[in-house]
PDB file of N, CA and C in Angstrom:
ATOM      1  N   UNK A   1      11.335-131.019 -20.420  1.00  0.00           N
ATOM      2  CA  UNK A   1      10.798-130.234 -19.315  1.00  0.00           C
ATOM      3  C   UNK A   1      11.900-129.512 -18.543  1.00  0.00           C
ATOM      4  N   UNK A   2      13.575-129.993 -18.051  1.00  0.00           N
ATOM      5  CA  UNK A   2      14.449-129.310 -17.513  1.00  0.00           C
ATOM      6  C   UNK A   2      14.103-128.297 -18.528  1.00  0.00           C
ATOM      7  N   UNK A   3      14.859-127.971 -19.462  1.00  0.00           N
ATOM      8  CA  UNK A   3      14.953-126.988 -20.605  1.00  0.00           C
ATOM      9  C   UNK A   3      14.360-125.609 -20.267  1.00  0.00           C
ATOM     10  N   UNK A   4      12.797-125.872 -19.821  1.00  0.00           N
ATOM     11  CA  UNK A   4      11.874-125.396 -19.690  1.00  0.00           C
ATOM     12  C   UNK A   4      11.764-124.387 -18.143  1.00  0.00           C
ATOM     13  N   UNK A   5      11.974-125.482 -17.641  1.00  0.00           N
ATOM     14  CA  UNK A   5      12.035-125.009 -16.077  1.00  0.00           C
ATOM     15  C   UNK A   5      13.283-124.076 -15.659  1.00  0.00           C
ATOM     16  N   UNK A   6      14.634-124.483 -16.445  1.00  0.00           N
ATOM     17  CA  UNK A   6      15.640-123.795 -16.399  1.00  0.00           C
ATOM     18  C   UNK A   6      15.703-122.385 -17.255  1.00  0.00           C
ATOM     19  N   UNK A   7      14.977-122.103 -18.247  1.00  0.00           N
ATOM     20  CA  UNK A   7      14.632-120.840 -18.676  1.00  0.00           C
ATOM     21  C   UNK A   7      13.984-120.118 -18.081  1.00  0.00           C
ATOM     22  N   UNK A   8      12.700-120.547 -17.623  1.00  0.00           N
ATOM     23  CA  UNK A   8      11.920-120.301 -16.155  1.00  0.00           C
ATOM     24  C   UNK A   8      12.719-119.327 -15.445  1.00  0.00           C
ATOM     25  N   UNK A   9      13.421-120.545 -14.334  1.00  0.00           N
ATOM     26  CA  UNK A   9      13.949-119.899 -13.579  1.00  0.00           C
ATOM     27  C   UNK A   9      14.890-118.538 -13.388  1.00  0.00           C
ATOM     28  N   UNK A  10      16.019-118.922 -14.840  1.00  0.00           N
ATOM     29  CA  UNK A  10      16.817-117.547 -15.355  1.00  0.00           C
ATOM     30  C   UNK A  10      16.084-116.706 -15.607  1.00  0.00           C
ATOM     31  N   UNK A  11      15.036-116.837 -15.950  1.00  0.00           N
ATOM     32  CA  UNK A  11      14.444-115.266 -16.329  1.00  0.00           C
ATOM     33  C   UNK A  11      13.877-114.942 -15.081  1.00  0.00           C
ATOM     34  N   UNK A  12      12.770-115.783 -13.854  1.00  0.00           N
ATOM     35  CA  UNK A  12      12.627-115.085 -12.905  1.00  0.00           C
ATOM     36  C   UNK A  12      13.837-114.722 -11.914  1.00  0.00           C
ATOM     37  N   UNK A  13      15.130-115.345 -12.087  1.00  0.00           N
ATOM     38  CA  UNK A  13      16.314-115.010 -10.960  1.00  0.00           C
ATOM     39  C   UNK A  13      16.536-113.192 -11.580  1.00  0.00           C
ATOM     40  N   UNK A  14      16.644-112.901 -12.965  1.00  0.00           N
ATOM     41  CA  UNK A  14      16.604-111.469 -13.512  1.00  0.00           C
ATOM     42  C   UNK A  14      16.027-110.829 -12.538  1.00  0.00           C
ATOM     43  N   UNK A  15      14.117-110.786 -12.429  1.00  0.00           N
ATOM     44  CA  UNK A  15      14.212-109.957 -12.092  1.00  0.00           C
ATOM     45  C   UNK A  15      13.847-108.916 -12.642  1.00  0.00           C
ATOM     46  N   UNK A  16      12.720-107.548 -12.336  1.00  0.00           N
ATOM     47  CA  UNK A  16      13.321-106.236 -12.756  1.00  0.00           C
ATOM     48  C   UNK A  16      14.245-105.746 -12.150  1.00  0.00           C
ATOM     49  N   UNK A  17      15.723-105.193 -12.628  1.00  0.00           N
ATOM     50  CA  UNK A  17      16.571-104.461 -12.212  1.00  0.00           C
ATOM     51  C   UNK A  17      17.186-105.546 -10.992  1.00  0.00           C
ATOM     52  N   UNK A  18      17.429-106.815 -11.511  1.00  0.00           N
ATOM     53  CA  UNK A  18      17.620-108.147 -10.589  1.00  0.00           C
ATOM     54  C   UNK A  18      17.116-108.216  -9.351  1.00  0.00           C
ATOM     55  N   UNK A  19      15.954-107.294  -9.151  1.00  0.00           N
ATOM     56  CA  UNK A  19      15.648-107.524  -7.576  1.00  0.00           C
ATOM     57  C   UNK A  19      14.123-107.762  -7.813  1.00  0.00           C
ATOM     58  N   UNK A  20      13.400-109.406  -7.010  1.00  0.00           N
ATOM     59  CA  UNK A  20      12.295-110.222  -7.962  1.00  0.00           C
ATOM     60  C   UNK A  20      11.474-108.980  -7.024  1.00  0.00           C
ATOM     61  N   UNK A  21      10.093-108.533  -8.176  1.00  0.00           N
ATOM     62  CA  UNK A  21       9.031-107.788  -7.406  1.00  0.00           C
ATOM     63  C   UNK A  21       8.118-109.147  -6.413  1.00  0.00           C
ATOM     64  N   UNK A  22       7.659-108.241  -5.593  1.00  0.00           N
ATOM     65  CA  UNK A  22       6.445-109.422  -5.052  1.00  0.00           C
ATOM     66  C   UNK A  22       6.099-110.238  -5.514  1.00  0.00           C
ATOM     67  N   UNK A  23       5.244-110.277  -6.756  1.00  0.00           N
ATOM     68  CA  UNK A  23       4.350-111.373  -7.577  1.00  0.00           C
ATOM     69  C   UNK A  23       5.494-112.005  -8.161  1.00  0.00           C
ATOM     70  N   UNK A  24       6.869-111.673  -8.878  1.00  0.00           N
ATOM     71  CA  UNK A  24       7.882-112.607  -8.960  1.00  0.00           C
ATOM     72  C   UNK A  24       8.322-113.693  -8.531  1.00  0.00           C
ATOM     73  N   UNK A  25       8.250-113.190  -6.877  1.00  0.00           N
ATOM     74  CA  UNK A  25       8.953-113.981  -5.791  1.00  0.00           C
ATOM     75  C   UNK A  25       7.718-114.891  -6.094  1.00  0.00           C
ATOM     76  N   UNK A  26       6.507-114.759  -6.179  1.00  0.00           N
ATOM     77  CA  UNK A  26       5.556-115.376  -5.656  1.00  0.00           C
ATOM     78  C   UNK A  26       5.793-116.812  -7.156  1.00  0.00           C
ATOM     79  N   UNK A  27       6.132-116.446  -7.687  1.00  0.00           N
ATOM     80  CA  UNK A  27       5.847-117.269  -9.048  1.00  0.00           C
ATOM     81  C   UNK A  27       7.386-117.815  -9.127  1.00  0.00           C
ATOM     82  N   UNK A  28       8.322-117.708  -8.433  1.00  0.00           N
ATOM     83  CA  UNK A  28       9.751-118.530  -8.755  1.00  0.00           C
ATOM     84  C   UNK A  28      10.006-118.962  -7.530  1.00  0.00           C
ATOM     85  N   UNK A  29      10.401-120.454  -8.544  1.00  0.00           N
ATOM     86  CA  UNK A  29      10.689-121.650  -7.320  1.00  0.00           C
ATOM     87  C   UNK A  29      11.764-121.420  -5.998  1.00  0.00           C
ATOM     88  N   UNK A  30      11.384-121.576  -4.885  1.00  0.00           N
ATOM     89  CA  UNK A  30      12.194-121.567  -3.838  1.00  0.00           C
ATOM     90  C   UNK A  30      13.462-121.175  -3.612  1.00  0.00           C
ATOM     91  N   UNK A  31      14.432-121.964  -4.562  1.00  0.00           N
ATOM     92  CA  UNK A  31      16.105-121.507  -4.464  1.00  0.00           C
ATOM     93  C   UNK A  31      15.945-120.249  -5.313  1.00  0.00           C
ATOM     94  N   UNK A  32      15.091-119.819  -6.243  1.00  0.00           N
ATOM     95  CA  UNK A  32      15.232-118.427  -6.786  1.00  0.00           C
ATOM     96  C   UNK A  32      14.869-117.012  -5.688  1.00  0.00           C
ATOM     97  N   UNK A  33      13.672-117.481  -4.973  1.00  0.00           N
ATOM     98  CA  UNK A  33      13.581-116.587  -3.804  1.00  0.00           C
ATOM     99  C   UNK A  33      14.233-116.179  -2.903  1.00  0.00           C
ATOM    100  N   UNK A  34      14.855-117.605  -2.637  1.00  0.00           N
ATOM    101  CA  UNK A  34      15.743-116.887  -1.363  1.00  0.00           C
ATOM    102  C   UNK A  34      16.949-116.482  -1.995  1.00  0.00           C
ATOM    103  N   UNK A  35      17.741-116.734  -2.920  1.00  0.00           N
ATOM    104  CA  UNK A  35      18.977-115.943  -3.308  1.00  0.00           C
ATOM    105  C   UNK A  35      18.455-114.305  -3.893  1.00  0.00           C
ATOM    106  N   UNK A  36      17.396-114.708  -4.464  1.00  0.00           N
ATOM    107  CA  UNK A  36      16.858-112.886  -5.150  1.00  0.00           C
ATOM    108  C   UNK A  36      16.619-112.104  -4.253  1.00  0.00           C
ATOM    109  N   UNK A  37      15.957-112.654  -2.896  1.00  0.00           N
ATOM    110  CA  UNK A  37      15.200-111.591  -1.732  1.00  0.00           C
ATOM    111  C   UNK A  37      16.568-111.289  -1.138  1.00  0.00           C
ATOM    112  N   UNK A  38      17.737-110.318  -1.017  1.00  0.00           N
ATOM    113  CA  UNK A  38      18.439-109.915  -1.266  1.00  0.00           C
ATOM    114  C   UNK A  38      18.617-108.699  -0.019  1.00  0.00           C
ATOM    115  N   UNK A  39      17.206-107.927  -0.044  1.00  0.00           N
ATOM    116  CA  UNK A  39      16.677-106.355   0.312  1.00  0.00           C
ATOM    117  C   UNK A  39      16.424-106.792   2.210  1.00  0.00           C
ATOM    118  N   UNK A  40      16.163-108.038   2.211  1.00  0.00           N
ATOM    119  CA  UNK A  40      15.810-108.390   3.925  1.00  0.00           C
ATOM    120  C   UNK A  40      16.657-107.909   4.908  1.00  0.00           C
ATOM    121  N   UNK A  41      16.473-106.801   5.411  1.00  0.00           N
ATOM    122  CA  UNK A  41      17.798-106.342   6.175  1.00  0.00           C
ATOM    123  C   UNK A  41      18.611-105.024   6.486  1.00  0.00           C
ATOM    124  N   UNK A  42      18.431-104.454   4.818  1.00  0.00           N
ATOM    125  CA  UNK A  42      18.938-104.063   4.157  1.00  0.00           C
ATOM    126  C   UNK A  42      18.417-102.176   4.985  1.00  0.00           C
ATOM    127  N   UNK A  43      18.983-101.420   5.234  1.00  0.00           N
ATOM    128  CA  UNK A  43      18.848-100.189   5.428  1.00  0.00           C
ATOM    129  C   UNK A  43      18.796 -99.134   4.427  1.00  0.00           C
ATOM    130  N   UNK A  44      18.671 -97.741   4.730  1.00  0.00           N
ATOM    131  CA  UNK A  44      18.492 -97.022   3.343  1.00  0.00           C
ATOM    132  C   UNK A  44      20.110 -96.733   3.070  1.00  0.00           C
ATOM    133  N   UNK A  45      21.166 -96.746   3.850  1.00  0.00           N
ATOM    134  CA  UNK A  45      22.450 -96.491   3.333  1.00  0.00           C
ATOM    135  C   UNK A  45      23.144 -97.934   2.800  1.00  0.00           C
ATOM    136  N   UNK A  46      22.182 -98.528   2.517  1.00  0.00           N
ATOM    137  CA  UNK A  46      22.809-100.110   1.732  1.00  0.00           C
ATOM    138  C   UNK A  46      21.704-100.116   0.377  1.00  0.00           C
ATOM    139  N   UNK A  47      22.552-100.071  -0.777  1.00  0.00           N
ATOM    140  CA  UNK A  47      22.131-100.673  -1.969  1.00  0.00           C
ATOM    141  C   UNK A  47      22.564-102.236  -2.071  1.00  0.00           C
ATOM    142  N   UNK A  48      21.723-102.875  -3.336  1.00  0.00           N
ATOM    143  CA  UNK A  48      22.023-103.854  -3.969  1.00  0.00           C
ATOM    144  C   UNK A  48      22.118-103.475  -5.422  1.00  0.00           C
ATOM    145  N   UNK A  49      23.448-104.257  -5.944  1.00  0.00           N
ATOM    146  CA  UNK A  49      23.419-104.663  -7.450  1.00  0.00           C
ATOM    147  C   UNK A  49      24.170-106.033  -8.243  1.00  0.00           C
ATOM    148  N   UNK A  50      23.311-106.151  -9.201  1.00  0.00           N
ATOM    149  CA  UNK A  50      24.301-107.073  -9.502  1.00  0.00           C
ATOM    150  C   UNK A  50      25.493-106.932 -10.933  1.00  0.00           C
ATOM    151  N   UNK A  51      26.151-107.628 -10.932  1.00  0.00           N
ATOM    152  CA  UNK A  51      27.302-107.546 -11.693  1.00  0.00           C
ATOM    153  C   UNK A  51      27.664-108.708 -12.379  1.00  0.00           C
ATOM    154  N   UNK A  52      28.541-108.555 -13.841  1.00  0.00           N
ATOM    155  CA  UNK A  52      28.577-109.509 -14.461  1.00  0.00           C
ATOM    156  C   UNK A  52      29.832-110.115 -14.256  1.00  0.00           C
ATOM    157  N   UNK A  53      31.121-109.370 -13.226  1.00  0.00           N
ATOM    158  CA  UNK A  53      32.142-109.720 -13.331  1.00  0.00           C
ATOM    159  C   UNK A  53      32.478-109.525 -12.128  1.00  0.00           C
ATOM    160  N   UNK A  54      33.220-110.730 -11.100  1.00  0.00           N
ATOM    161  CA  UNK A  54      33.815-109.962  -9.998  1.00  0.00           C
ATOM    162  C   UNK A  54      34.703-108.738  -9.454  1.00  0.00           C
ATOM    163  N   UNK A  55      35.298-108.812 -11.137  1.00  0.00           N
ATOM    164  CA  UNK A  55      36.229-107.247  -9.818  1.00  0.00           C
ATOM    165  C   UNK A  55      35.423-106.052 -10.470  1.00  0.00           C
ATOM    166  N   UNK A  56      34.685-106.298 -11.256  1.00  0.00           N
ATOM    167  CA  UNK A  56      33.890-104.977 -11.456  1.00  0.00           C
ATOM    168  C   UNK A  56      33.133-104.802 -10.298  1.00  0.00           C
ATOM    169  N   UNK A  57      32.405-105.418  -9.531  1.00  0.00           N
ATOM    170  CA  UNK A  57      31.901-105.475  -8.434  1.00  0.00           C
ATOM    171  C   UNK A  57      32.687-105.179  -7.116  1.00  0.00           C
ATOM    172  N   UNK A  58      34.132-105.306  -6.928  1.00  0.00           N
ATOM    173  CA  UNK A  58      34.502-105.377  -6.091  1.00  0.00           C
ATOM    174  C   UNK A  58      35.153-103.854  -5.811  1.00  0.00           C
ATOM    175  N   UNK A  59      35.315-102.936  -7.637  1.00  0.00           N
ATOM    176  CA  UNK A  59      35.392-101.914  -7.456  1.00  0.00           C
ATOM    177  C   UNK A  59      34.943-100.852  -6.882  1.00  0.00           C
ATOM    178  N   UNK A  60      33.667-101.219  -7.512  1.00  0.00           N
ATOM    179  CA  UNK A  60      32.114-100.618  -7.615  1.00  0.00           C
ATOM    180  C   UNK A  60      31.884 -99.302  -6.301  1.00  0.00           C
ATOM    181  N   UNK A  61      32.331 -98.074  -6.717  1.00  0.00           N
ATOM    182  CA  UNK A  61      31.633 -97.234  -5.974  1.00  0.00           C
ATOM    183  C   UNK A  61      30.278 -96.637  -5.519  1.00  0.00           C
ATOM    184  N   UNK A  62      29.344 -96.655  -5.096  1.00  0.00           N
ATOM    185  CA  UNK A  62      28.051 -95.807  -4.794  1.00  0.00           C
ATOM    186  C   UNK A  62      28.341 -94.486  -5.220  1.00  0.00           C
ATOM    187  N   UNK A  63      27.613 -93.888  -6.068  1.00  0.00           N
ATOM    188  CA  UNK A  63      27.941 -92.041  -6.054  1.00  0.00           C
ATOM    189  C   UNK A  63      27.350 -91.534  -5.041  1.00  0.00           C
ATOM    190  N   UNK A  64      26.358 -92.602  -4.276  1.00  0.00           N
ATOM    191  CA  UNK A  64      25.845 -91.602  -3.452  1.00  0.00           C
ATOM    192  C   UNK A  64      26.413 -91.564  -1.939  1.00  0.00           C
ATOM    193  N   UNK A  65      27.662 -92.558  -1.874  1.00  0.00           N
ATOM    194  CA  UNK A  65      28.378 -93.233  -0.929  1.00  0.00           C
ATOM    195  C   UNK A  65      27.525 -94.115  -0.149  1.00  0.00           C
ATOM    196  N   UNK A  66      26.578 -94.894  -0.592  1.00  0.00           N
ATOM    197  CA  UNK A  66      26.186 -95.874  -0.014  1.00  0.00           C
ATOM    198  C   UNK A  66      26.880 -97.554   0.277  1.00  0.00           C
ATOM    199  N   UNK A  67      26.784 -97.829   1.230  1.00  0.00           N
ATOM    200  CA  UNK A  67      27.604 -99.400   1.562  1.00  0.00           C
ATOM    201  C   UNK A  67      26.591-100.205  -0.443  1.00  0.00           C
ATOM    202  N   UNK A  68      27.559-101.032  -0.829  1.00  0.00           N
ATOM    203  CA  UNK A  68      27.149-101.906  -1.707  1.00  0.00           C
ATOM    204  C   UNK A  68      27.159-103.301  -0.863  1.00  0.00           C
ATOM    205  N   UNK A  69      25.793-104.030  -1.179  1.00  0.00           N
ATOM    206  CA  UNK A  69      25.884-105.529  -1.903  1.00  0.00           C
ATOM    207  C   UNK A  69      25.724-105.778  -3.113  1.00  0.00           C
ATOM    208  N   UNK A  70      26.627-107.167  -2.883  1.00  0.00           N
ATOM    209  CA  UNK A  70      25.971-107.107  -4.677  1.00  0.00           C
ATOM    210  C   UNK A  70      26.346-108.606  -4.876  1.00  0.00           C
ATOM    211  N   UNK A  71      25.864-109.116  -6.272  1.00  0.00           N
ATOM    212  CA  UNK A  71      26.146-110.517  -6.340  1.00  0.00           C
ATOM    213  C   UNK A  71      26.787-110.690  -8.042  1.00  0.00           C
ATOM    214  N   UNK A  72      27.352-111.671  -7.864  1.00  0.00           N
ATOM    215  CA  UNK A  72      27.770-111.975  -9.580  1.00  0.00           C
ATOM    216  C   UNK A  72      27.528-113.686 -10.275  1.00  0.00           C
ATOM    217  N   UNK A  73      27.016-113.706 -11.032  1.00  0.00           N
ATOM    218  CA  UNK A  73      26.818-115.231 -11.654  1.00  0.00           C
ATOM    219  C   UNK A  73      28.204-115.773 -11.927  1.00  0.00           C
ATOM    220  N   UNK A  74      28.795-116.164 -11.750  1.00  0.00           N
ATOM    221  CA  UNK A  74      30.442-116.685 -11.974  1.00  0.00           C
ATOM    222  C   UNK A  74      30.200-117.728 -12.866  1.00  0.00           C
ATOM    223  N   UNK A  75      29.104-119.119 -12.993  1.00  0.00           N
ATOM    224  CA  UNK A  75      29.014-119.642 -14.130  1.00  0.00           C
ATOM    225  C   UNK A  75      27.625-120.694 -14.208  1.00  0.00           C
ATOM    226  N   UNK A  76      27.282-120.923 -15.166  1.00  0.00           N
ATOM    227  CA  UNK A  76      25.796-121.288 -15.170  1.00  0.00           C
ATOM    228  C   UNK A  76      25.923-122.669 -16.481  1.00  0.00           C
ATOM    229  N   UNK A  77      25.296-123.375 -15.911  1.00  0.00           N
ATOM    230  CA  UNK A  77      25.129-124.571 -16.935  1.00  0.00           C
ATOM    231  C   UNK A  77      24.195-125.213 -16.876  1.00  0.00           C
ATOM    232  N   UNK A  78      23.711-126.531 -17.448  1.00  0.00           N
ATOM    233  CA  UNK A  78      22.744-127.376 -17.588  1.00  0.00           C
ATOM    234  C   UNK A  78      21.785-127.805 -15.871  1.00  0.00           C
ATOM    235  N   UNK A  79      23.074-128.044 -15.171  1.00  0.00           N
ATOM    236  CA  UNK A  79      22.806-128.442 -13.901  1.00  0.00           C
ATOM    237  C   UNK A  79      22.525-127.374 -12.623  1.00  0.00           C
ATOM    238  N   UNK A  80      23.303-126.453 -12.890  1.00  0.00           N
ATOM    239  CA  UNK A  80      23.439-125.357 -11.412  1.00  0.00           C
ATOM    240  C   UNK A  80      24.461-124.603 -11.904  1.00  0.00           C
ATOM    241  N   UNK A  81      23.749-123.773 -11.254  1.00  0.00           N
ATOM    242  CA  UNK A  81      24.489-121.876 -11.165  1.00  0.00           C
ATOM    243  C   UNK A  81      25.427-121.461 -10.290  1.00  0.00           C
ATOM    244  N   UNK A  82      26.425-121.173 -10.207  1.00  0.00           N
ATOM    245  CA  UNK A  82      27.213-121.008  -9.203  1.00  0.00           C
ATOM    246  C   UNK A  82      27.470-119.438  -9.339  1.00  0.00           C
ATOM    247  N   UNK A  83      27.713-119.163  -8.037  1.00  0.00           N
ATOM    248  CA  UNK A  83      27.556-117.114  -7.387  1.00  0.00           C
ATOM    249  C   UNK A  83      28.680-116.706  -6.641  1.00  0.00           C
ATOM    250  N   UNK A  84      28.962-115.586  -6.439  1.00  0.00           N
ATOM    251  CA  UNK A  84      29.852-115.268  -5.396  1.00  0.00           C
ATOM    252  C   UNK A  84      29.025-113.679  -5.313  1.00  0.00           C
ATOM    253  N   UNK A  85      29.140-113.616  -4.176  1.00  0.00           N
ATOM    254  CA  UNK A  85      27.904-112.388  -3.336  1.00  0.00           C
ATOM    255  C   UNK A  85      29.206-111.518  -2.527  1.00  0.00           C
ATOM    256  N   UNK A  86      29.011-110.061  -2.251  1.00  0.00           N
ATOM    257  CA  UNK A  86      30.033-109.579  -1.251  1.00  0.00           C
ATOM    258  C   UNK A  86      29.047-108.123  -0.696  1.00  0.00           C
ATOM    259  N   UNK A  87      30.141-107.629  -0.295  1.00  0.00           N
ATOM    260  CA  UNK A  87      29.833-106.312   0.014  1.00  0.00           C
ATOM    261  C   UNK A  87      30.936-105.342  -0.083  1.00  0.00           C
ATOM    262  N   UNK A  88      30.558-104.466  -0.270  1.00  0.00           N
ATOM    263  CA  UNK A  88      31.836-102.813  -1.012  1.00  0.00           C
ATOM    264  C   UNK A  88      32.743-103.725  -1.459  1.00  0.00           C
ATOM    265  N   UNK A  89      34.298-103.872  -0.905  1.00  0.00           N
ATOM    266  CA  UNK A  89      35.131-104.108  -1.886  1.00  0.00           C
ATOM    267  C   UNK A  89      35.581-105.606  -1.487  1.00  0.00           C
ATOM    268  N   UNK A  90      35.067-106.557  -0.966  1.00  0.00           N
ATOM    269  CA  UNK A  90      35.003-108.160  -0.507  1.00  0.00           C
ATOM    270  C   UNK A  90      33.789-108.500  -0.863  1.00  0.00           C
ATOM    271  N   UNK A  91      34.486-110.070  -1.583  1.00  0.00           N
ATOM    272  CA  UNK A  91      33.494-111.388  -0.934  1.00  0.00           C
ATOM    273  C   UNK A  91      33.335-111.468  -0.036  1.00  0.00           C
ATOM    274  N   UNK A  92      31.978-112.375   0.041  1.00  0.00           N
ATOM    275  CA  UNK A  92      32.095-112.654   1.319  1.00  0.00           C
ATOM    276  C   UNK A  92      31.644-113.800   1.422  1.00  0.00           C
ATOM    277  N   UNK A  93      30.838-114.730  -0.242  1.00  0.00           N
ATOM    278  CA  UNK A  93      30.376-116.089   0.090  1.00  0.00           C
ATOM    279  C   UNK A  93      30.403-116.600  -1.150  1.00  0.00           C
ATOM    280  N   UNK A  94      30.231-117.813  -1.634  1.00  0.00           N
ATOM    281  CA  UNK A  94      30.705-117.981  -2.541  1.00  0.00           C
ATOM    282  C   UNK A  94      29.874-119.524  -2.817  1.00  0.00           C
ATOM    283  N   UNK A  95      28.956-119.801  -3.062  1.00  0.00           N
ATOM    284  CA  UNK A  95      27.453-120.922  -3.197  1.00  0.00           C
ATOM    285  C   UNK A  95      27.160-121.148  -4.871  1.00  0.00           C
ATOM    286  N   UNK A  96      26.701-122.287  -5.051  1.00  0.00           N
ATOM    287  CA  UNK A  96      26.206-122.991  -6.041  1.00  0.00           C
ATOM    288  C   UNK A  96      24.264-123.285  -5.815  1.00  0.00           C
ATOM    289  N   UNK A  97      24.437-123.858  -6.565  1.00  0.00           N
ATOM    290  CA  UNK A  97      22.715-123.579  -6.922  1.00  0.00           C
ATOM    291  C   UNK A  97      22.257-124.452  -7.660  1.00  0.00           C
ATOM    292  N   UNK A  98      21.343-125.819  -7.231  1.00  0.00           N
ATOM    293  CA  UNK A  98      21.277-127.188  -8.030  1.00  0.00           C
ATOM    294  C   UNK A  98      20.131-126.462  -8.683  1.00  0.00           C
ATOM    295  N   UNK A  99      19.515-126.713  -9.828  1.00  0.00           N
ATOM    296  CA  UNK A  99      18.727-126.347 -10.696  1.00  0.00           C
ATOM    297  C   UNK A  99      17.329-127.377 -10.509  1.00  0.00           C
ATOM    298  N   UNK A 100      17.823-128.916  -9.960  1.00  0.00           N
ATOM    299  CA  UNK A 100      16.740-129.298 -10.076  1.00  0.00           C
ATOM    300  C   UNK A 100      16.287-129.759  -8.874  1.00  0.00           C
ATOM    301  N   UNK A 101      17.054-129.920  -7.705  1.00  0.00           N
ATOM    302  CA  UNK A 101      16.424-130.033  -6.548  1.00  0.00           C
ATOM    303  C   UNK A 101      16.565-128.739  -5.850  1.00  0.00           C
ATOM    304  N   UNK A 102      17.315-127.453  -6.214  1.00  0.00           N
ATOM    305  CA  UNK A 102      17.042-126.043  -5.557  1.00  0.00           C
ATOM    306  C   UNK A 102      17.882-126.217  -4.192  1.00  0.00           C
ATOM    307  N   UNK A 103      18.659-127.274  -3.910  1.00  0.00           N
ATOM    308  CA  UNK A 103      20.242-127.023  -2.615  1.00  0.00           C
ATOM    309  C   UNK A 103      20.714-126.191  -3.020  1.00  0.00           C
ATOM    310  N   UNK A 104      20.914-125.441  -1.962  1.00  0.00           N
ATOM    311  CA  UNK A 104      21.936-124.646  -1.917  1.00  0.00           C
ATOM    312  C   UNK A 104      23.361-125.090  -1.629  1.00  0.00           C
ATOM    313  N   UNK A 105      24.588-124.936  -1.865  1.00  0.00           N
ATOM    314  CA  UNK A 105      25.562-125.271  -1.209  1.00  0.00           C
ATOM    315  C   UNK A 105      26.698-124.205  -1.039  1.00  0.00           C
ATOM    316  N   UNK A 106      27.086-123.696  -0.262  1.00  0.00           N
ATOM    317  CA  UNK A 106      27.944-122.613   0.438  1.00  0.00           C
ATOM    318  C   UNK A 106      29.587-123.517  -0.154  1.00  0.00           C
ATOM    319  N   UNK A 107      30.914-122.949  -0.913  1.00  0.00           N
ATOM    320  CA  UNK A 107      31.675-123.391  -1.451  1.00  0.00           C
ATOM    321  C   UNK A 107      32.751-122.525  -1.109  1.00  0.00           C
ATOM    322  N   UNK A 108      32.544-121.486  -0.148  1.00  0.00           N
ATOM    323  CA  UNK A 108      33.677-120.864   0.083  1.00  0.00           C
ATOM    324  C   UNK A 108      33.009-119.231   1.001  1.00  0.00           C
ATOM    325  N   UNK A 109      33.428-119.025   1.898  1.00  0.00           N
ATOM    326  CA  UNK A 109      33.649-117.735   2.896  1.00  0.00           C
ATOM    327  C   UNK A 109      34.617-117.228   2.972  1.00  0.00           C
ATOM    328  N   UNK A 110      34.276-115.950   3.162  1.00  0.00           N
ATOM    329  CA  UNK A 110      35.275-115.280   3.047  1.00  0.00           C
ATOM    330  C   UNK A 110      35.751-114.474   4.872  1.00  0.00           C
TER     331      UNK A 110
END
């Protein structure tokens, strides 16, 4: 059943275009919501994206010169996912992600 639940979840943390639609959110467990809902806040001169690598992210220009967030999976295993999240060219947080009780734990600020 982990197996199960943990495929689950990776595919709803995806996402279309990694940002969960409504009925997404509605269908993935708790710690997937609140790290995916992302947009809360968020103005029209702020995008989100995500990235597979930190300094590709940290490069990362807007063409349209918009402020970036963005997040990156840094490493994923049996147990929990660990992230580092920033904005334009900084981190700024740096959290893990238990898979089966859904804690969050904050591992570094920037």
């Amino acid at each position: 059943m982990l197996t199960e639940r943990v495929r689950r979840d990776l595919k709803a943390s995806a996402g279309a275009n990694g940002v969960l639609s409504k009925a997404e959110q509605a269908a993935a467990p708790a710690y997937v919501r609140t790290i995916a809902d992302v947009r809360d806040g968020m103005d029209s001169q702020t995008t989100f994206k995500l990235f597979t690598i930190e300094a590709e992210a940290e490069r990362y220009q807007d063409p349209r010169g918009r402020r970036v967030r963005w997040r990156v999976r840094t490493s994923s295993d049996l147990l929990e996912n660990t992230y580092v999240s920033g904005r334009n060219d900084l981190w700024n947080q740096r959290f893990e992600i238990d898979k089966l009780s859904g804690a969050i734990t904050i591992t570094g600020e920037h």
